[in-house]
PDB file of N, CA and C in Angstrom:
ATOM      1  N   UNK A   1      13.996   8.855 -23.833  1.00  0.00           N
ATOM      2  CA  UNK A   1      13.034   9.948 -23.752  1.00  0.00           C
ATOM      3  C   UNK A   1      11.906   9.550 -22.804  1.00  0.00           C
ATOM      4  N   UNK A   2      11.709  10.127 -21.526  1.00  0.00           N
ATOM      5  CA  UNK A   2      10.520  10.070 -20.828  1.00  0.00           C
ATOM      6  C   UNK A   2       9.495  10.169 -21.409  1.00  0.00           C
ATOM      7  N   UNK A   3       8.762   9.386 -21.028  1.00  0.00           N
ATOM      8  CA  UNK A   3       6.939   9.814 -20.976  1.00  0.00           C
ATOM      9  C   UNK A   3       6.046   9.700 -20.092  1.00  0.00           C
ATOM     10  N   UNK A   4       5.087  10.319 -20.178  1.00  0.00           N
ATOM     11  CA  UNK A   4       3.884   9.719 -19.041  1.00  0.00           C
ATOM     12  C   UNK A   4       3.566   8.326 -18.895  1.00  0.00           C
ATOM     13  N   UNK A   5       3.429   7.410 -17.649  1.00  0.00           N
ATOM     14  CA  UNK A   5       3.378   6.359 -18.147  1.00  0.00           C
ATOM     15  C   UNK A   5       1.827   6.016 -17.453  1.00  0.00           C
ATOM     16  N   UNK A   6       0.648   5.152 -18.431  1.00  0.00           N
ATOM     17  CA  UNK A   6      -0.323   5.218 -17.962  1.00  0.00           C
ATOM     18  C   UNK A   6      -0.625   3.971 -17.156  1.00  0.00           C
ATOM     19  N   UNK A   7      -1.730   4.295 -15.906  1.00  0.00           N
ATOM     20  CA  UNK A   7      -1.713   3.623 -14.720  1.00  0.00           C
ATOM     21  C   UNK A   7      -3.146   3.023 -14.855  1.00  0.00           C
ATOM     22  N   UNK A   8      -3.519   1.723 -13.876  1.00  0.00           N
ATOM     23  CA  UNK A   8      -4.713   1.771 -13.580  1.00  0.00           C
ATOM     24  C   UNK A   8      -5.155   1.808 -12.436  1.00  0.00           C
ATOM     25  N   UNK A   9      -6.294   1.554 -11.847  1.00  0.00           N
ATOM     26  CA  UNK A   9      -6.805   1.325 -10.654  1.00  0.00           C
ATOM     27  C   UNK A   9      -6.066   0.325  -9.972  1.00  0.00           C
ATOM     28  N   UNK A  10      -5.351  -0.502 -10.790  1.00  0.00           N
ATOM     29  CA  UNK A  10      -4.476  -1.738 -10.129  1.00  0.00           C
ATOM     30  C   UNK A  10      -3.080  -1.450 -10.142  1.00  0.00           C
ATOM     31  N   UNK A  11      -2.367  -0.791 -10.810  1.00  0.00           N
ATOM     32  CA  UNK A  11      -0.811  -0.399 -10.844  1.00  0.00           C
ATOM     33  C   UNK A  11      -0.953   0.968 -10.020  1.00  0.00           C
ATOM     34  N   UNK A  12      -2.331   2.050  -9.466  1.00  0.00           N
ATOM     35  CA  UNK A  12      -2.117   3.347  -9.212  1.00  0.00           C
ATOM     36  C   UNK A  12      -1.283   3.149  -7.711  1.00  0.00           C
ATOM     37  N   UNK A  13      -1.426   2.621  -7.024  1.00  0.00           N
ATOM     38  CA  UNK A  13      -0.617   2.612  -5.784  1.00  0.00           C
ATOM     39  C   UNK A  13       0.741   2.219  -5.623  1.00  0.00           C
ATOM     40  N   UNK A  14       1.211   0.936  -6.296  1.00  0.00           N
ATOM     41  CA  UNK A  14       2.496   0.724  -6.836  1.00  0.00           C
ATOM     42  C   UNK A  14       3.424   2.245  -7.585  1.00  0.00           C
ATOM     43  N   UNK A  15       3.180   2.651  -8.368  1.00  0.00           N
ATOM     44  CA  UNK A  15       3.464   3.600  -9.161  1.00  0.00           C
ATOM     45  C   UNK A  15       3.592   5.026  -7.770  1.00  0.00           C
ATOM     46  N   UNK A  16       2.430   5.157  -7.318  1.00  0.00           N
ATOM     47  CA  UNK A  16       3.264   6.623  -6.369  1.00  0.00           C
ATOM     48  C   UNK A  16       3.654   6.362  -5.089  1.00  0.00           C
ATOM     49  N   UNK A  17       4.038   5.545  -4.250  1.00  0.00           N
ATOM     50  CA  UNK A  17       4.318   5.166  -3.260  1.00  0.00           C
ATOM     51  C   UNK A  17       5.710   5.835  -2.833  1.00  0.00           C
ATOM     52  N   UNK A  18       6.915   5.335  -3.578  1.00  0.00           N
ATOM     53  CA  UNK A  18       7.870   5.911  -3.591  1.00  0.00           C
ATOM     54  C   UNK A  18       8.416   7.173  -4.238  1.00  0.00           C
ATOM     55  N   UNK A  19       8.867   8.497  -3.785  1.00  0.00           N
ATOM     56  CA  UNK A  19       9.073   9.722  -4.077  1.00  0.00           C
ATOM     57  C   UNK A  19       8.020  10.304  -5.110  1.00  0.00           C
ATOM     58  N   UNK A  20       8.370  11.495  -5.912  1.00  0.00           N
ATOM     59  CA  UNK A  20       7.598  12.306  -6.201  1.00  0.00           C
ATOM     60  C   UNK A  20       6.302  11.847  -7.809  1.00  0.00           C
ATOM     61  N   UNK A  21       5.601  12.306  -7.527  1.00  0.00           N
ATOM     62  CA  UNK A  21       5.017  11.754  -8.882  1.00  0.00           C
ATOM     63  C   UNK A  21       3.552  12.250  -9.078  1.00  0.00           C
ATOM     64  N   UNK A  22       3.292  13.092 -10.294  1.00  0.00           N
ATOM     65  CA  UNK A  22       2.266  14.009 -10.672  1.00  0.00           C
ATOM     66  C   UNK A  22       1.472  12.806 -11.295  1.00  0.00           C
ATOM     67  N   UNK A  23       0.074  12.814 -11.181  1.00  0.00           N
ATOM     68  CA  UNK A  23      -1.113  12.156 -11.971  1.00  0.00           C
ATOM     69  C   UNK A  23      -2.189  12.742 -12.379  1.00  0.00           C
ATOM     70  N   UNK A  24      -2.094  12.957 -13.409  1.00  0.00           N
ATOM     71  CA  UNK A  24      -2.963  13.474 -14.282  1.00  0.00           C
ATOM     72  C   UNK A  24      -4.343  12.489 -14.595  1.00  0.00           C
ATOM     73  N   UNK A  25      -5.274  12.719 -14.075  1.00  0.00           N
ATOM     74  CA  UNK A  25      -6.579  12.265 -14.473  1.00  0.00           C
ATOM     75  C   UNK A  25      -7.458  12.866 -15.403  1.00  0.00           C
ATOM     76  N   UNK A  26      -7.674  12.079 -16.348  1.00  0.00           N
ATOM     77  CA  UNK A  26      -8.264  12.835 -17.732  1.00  0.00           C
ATOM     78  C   UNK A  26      -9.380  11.247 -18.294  1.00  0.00           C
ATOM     79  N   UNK A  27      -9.921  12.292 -19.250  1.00  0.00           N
ATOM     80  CA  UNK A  27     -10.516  11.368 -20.321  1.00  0.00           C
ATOM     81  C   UNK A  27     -10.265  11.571 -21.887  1.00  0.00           C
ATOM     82  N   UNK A  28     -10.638  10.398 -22.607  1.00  0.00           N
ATOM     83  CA  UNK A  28     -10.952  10.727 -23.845  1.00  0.00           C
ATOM     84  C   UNK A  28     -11.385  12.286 -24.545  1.00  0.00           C
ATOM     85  N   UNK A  29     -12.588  12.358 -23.909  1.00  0.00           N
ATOM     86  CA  UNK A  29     -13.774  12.993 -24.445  1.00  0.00           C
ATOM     87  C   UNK A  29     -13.392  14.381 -23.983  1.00  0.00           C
ATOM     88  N   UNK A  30     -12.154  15.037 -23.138  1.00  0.00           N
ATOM     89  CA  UNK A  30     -12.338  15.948 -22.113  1.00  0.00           C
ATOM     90  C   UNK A  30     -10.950  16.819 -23.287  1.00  0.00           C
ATOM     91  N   UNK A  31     -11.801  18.009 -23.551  1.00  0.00           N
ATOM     92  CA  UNK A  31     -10.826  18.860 -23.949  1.00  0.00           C
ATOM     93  C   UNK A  31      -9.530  19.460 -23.535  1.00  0.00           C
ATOM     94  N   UNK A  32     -10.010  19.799 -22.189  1.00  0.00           N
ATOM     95  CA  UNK A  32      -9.121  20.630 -21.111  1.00  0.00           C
ATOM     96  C   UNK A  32      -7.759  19.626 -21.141  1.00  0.00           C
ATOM     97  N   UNK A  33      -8.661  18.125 -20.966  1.00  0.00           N
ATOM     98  CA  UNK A  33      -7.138  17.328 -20.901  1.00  0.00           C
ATOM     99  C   UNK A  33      -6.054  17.272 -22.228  1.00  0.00           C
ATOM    100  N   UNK A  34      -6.797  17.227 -23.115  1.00  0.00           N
ATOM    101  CA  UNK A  34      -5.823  17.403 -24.263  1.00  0.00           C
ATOM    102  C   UNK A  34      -4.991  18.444 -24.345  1.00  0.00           C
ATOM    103  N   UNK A  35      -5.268  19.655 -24.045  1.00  0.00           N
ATOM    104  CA  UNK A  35      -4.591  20.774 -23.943  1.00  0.00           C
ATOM    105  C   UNK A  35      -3.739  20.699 -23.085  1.00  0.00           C
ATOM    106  N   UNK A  36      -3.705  20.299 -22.018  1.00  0.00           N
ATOM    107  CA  UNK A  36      -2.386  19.922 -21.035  1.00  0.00           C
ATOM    108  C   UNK A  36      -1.595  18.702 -21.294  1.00  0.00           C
ATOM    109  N   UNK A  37      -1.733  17.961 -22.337  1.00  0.00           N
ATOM    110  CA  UNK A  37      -1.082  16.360 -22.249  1.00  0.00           C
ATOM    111  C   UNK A  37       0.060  17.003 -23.033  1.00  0.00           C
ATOM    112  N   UNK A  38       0.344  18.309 -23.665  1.00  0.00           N
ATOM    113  CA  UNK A  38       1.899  18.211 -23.959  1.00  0.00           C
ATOM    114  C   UNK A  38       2.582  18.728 -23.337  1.00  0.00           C
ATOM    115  N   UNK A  39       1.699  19.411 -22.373  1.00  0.00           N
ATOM    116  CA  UNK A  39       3.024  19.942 -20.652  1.00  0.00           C
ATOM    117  C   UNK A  39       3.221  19.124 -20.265  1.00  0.00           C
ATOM    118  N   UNK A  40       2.498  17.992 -19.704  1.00  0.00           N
ATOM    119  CA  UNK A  40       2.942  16.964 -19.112  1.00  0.00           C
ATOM    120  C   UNK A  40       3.957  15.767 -19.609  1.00  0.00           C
ATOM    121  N   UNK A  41       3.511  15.702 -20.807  1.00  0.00           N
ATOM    122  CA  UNK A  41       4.868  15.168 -21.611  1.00  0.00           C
ATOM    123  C   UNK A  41       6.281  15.975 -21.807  1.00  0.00           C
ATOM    124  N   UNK A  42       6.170  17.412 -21.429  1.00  0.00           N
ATOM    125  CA  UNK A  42       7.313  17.806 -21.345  1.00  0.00           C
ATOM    126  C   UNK A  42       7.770  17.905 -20.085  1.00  0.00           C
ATOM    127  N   UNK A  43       7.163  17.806 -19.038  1.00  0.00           N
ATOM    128  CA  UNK A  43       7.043  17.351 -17.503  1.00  0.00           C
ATOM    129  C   UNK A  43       8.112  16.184 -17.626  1.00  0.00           C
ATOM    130  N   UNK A  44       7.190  15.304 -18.263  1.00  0.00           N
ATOM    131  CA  UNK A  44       7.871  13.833 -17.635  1.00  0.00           C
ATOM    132  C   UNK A  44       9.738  14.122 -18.186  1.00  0.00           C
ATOM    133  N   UNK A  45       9.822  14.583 -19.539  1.00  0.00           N
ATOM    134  CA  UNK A  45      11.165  14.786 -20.173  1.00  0.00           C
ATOM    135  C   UNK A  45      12.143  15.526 -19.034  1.00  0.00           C
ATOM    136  N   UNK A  46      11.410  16.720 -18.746  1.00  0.00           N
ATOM    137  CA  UNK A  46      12.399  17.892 -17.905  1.00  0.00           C
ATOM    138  C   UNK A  46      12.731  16.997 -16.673  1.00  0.00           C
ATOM    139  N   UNK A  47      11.541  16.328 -15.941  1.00  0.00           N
ATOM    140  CA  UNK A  47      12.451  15.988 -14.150  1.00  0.00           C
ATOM    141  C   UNK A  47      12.175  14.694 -14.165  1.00  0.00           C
ATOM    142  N   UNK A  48      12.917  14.205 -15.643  1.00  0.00           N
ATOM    143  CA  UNK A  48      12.891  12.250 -15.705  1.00  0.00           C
ATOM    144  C   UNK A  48      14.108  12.298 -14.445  1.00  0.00           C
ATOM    145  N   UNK A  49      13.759  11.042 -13.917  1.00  0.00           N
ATOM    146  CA  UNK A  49      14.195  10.835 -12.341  1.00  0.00           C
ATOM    147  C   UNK A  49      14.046  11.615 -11.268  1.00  0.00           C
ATOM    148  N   UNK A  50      13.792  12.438 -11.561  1.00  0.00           N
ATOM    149  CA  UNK A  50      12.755  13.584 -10.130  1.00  0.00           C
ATOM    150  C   UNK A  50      11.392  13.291  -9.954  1.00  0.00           C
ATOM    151  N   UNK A  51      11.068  12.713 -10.722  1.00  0.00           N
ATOM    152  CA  UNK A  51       9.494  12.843 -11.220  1.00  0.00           C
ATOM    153  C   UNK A  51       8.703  11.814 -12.107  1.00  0.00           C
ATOM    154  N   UNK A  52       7.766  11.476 -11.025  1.00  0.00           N
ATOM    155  CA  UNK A  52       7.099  10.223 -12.338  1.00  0.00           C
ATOM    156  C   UNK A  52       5.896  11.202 -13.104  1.00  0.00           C
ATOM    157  N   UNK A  53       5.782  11.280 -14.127  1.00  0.00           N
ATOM    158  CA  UNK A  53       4.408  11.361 -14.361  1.00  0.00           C
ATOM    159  C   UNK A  53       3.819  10.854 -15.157  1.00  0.00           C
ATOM    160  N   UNK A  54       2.089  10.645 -14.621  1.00  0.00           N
ATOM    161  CA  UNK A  54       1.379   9.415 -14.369  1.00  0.00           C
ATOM    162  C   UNK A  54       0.188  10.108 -14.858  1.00  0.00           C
ATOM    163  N   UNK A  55      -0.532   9.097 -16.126  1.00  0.00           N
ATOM    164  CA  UNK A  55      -1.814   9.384 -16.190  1.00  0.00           C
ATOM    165  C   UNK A  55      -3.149   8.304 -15.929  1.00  0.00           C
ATOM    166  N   UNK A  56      -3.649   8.474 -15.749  1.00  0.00           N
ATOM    167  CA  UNK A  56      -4.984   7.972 -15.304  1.00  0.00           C
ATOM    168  C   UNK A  56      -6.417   8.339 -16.044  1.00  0.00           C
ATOM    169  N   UNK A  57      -7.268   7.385 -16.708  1.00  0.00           N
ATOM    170  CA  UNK A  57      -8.297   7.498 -17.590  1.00  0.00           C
ATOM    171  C   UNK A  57      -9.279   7.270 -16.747  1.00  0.00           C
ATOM    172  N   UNK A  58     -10.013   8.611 -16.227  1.00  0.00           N
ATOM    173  CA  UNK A  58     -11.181   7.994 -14.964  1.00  0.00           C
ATOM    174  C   UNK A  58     -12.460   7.174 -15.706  1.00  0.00           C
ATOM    175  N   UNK A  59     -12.723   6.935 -16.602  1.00  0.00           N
ATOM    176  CA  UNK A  59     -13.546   6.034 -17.036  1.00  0.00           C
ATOM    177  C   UNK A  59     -13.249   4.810 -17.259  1.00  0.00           C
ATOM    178  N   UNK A  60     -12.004   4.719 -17.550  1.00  0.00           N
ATOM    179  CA  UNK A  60     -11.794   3.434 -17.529  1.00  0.00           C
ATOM    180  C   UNK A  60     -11.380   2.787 -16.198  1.00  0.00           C
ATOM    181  N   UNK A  61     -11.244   3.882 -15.121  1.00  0.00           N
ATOM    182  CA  UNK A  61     -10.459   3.166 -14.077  1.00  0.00           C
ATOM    183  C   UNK A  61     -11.168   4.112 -12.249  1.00  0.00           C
ATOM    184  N   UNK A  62     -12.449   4.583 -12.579  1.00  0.00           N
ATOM    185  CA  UNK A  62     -13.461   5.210 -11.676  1.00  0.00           C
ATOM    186  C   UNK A  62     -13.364   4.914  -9.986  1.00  0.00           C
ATOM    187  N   UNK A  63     -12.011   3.753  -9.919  1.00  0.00           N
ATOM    188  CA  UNK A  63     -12.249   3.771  -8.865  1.00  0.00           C
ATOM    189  C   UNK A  63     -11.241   4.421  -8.076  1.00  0.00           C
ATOM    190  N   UNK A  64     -10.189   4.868  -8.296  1.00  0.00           N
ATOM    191  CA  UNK A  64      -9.065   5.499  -8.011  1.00  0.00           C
ATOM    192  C   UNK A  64      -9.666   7.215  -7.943  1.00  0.00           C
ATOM    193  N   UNK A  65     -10.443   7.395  -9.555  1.00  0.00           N
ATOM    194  CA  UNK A  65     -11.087   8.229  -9.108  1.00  0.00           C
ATOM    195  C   UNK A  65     -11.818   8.819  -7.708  1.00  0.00           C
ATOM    196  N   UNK A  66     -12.537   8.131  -7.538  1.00  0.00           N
ATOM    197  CA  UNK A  66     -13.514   8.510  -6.524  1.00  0.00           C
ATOM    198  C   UNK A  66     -12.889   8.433  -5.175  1.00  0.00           C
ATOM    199  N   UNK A  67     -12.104   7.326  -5.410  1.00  0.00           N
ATOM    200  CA  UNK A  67     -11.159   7.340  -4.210  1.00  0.00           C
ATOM    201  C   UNK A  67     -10.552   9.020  -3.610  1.00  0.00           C
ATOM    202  N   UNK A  68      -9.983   9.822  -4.347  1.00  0.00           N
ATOM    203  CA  UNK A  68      -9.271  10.879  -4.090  1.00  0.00           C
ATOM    204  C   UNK A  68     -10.169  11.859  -4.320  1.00  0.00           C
ATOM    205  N   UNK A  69     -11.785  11.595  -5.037  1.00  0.00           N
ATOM    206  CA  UNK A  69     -12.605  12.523  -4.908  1.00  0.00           C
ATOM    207  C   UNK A  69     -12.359  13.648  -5.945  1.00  0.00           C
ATOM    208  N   UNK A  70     -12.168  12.662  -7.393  1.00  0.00           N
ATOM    209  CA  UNK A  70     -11.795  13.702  -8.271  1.00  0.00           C
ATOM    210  C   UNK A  70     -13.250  14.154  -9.039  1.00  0.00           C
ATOM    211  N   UNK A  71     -13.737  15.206  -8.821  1.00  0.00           N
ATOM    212  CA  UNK A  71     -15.281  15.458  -9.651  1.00  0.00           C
ATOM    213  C   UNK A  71     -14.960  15.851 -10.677  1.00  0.00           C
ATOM    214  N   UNK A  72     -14.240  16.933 -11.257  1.00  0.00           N
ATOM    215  CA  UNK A  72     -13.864  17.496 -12.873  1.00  0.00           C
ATOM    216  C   UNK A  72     -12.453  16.901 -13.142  1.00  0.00           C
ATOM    217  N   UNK A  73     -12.357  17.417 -14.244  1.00  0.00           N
ATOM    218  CA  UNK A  73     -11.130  16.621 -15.041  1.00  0.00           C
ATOM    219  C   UNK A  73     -10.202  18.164 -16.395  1.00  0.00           C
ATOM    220  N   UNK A  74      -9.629  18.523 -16.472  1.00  0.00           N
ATOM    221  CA  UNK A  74      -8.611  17.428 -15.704  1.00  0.00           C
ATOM    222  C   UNK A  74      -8.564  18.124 -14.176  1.00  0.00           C
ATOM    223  N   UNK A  75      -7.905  16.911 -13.367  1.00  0.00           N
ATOM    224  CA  UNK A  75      -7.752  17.031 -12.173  1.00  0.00           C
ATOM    225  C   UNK A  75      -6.347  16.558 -12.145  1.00  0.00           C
ATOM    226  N   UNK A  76      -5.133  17.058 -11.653  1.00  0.00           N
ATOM    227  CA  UNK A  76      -3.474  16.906 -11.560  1.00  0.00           C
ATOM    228  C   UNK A  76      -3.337  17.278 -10.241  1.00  0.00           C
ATOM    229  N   UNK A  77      -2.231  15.976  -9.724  1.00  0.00           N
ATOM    230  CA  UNK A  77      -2.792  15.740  -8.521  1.00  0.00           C
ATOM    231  C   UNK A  77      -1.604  15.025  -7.975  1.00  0.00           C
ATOM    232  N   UNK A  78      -0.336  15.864  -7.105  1.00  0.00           N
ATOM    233  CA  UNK A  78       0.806  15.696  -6.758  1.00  0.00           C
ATOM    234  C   UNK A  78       1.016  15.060  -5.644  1.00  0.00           C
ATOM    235  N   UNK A  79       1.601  13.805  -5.416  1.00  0.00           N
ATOM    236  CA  UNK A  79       1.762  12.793  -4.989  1.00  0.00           C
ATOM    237  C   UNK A  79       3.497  13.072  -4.126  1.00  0.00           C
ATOM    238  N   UNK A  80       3.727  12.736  -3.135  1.00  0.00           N
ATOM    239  CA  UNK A  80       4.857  12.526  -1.865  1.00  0.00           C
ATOM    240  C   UNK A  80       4.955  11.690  -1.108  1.00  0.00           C
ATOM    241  N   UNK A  81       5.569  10.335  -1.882  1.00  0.00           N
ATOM    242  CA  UNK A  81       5.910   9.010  -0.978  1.00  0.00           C
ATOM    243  C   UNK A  81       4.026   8.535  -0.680  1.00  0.00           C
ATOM    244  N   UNK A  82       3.333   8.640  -2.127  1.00  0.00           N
ATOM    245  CA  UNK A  82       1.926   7.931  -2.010  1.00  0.00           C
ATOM    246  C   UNK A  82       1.120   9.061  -1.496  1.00  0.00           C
ATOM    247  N   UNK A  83       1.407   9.786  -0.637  1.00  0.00           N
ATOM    248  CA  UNK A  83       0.246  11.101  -0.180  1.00  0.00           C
ATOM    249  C   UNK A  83      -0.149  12.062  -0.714  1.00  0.00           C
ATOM    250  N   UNK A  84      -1.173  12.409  -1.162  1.00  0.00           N
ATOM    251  CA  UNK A  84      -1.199  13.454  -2.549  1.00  0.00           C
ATOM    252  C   UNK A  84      -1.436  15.351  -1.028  1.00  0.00           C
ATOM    253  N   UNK A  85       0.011  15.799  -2.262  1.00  0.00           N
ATOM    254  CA  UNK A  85       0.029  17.228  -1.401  1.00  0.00           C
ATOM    255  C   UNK A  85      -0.107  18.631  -2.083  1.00  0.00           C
ATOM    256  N   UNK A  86      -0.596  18.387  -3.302  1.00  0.00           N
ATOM    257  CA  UNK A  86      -1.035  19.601  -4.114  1.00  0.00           C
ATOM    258  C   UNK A  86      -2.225  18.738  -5.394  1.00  0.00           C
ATOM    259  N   UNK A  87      -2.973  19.615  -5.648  1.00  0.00           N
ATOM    260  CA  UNK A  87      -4.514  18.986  -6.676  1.00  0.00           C
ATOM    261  C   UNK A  87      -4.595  20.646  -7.443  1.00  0.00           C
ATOM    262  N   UNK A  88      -4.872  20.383  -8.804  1.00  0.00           N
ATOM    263  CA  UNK A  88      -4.427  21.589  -9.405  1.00  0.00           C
ATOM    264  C   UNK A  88      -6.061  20.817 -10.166  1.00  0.00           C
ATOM    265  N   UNK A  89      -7.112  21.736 -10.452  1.00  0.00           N
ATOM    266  CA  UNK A  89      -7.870  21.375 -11.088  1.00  0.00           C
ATOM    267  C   UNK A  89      -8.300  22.301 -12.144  1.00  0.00           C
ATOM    268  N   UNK A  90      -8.170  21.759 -13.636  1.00  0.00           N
ATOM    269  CA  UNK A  90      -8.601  22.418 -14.937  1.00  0.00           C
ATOM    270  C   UNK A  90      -6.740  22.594 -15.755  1.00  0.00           C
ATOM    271  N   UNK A  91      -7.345  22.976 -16.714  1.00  0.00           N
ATOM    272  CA  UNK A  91      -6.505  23.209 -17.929  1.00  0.00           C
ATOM    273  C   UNK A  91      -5.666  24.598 -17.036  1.00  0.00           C
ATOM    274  N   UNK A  92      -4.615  24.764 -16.820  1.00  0.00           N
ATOM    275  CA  UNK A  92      -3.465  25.906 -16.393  1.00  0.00           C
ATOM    276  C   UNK A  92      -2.326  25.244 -17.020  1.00  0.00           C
ATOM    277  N   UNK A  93      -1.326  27.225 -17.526  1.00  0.00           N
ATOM    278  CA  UNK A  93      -0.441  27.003 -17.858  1.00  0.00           C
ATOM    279  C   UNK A  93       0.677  26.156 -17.378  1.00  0.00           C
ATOM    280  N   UNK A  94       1.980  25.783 -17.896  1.00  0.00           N
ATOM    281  CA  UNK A  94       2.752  25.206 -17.935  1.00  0.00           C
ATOM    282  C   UNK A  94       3.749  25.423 -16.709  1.00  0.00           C
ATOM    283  N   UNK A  95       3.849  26.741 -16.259  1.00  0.00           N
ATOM    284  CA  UNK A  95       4.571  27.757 -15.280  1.00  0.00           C
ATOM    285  C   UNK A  95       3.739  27.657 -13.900  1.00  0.00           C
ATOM    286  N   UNK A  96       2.532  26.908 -13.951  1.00  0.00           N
ATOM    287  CA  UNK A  96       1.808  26.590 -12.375  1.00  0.00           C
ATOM    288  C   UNK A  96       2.151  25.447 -12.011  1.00  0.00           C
ATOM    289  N   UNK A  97       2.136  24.355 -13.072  1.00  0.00           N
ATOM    290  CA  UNK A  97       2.641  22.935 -12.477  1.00  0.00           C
ATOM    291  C   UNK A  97       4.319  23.025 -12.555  1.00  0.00           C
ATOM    292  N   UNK A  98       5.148  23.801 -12.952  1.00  0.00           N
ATOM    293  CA  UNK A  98       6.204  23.724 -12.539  1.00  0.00           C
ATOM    294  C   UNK A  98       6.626  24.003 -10.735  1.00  0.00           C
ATOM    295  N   UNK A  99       5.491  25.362 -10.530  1.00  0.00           N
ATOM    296  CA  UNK A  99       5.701  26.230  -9.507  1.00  0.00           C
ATOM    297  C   UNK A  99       5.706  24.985  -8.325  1.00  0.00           C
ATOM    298  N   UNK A 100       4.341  24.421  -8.654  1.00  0.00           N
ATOM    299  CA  UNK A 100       3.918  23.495  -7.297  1.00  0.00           C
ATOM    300  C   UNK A 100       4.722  22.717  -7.121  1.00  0.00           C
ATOM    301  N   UNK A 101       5.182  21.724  -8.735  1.00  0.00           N
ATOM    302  CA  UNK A 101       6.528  20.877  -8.957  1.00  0.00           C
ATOM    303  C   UNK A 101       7.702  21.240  -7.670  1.00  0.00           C
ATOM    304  N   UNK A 102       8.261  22.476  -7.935  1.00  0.00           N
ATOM    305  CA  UNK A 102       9.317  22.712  -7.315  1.00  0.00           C
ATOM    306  C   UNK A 102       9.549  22.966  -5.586  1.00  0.00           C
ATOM    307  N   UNK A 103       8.080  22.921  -5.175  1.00  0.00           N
ATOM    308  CA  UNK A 103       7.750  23.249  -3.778  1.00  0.00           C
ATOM    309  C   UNK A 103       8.225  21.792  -3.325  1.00  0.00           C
ATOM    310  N   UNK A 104       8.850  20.583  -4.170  1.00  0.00           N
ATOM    311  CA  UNK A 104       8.304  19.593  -3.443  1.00  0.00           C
ATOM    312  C   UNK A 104       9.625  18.504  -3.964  1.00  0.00           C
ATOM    313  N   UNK A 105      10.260  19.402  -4.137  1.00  0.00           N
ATOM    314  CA  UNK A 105      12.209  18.361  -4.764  1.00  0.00           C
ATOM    315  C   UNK A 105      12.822  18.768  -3.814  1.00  0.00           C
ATOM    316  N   UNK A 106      13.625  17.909  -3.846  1.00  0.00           N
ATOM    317  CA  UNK A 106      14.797  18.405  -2.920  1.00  0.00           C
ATOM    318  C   UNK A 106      15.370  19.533  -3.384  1.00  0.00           C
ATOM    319  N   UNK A 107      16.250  19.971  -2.267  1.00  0.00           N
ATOM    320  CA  UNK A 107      17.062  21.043  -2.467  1.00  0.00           C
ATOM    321  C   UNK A 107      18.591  20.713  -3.446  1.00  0.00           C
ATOM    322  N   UNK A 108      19.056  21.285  -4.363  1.00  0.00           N
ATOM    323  CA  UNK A 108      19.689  20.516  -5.292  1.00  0.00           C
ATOM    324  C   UNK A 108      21.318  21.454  -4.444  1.00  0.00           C
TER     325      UNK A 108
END
C-alpha cells in the first residue's frame, strides 16, 4: 500500500529529481492541510509508480520552503524530472489535483 513519504530539506532533491512527483507542503497547525492529507494518500495509492507523493513540514524544514517561495500552505506543488510545473495553492477538491496530475503522465 502506497503512502506519502515524508521529506526534508536534505532528502527534498533526491526524492524529485527523477520523473513525476507531487509535494505537498503543510504544517501541523494548518487546517487546510489536514483536509487534503486523505486525497493525497489516495494519490499516492491510485498512481503508485506513476507518482511519488511527497510531503514536506515547512517548519520543520523552512528552507526548501522559501526556496520555491511557498508563502501559504497548503501549497502542492508538481514536480517533472526535479522542475516544479504546476503549484496548486489551498485546500481544493480531489478532481483538480487529478486534472493537473494527468497533464503530466505519459500517454498510456
Amino acid at each position: 500500500m502506497a503512502k506519502p513519504i515524508v521529506v526534508t530539506d536534505n532528502t527534498f532533491d533526491q526524492e524529485i529529481k527523477d520523473g513525476l512527483a507531487i509535494v505537498d507542503f503543510w504544517a501541523e497547525w494548518c487546517g487546510p492541510c489536514k483536509m487534503i492529507a486523505p486525497i493525497l494518500e489516495e494519490l499516492a495509492e491510485e498512481y503508485d509508480g506513476k507518482l511519488k507523493v511527497l510531503k514536506l513540514d515547512v517548519d520543520e524544514n523552512p528552507k526548501t520552503a522559501m526556496r520555491y517561495r511557498v508563502m501559504s500552505i497548503p501549497t502542492v506543488i508538481l514536480y517533472k524530472n526535479g522542475e516544479p510545473v504546476e503549484v496548486i495553492v489551498g485546500a481544493q477538491p480531489k478532481r483538480n489535483f487529478v486534472a493537473r496530475i494527468k497533464k503530466h503522465l505519459p500517454e498510456a
